[in-house]
Protein backbone atom coordinates (compact mmCIF):
# COMPACT_ATOMS: atom_id res chain seq x y z
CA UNK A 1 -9.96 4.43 -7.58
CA UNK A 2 -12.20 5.84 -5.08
CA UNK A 3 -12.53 3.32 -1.81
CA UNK A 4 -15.20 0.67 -2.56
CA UNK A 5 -17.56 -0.46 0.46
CA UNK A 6 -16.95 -4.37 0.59
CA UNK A 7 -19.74 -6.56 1.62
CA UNK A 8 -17.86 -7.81 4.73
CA UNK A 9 -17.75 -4.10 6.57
CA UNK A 10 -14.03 -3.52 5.23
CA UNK A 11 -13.03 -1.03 2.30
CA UNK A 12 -11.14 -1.57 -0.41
CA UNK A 13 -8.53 1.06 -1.28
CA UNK A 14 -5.93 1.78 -3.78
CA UNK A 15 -2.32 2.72 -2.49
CA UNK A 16 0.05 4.54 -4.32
CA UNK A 17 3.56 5.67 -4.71
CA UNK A 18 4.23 7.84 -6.97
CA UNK A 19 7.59 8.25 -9.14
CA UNK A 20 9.19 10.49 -7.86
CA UNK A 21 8.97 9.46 -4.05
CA UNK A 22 10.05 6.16 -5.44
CA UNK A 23 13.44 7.08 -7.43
CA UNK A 24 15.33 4.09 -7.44
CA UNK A 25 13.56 1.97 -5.64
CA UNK A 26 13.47 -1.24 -6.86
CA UNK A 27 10.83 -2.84 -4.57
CA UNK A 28 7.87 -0.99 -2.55
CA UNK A 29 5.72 -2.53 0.04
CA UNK A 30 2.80 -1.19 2.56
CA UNK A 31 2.68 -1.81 5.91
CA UNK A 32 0.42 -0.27 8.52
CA UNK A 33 -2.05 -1.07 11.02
CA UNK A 34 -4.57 -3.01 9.16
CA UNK A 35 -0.94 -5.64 8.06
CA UNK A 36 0.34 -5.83 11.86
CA UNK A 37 3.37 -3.60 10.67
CA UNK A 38 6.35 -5.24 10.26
CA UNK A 39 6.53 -9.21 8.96
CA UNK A 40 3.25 -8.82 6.85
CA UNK A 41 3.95 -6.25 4.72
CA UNK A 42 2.16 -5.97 1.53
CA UNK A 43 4.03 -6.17 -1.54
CA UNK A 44 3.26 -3.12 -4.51
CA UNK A 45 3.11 -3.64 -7.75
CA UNK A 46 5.14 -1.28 -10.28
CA UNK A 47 2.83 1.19 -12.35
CA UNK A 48 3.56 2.24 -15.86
CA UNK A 49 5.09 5.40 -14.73
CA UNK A 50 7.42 4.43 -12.40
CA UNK A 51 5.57 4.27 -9.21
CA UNK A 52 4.24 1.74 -7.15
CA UNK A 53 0.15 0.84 -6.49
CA UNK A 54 -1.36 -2.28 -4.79
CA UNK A 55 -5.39 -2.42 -3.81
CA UNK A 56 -5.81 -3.96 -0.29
CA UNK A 57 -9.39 -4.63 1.79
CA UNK A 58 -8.95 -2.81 5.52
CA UNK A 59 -11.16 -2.50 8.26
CA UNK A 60 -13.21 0.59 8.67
CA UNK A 61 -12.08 3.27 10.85
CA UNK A 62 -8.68 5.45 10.66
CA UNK A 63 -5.50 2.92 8.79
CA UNK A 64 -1.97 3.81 9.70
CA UNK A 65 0.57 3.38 7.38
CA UNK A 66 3.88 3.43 5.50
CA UNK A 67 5.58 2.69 2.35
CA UNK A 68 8.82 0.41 2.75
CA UNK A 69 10.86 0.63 -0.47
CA UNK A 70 14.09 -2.11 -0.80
CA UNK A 71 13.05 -3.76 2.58
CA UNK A 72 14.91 -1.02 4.27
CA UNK A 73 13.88 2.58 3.74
């Protein structure tokens, strides 16, 4: 998915995790700037393969983030 101009100024953008960074995770979330960080994170959904993906709208300009997999790592 290639980030999608939405009509409110933001862009909507696919996240992904793939398998291999998420061996044995059970759970994957996204956090970053455009969530507040920590206590809004985003939750992931689990892909065919073994990864993770989710598709969130953030506000133009440069997004932090990070992947939290089992709440803690």
């Amino acid at each position: 998915m290639r980030p999608e101009a939405r009509p409110d100024g933001r862009w909507r953008l696919r996240f992904a995790l793939a398998p291999q960074a998420a061996a044995g995770a059970s759970s994957a979330r996204v956090a970053g700037s455009f969530t507040g960080w920590q206590g809004q994170w985003v939750a992931m959904g689990r892909t065919a393969d073994g990864g993770f993906e989710a598709v969130i709208d953030v506000p133009p300009g440069t997004q932090l983030y990070k992947f939290v997999l089992d709440g803690t790592r």
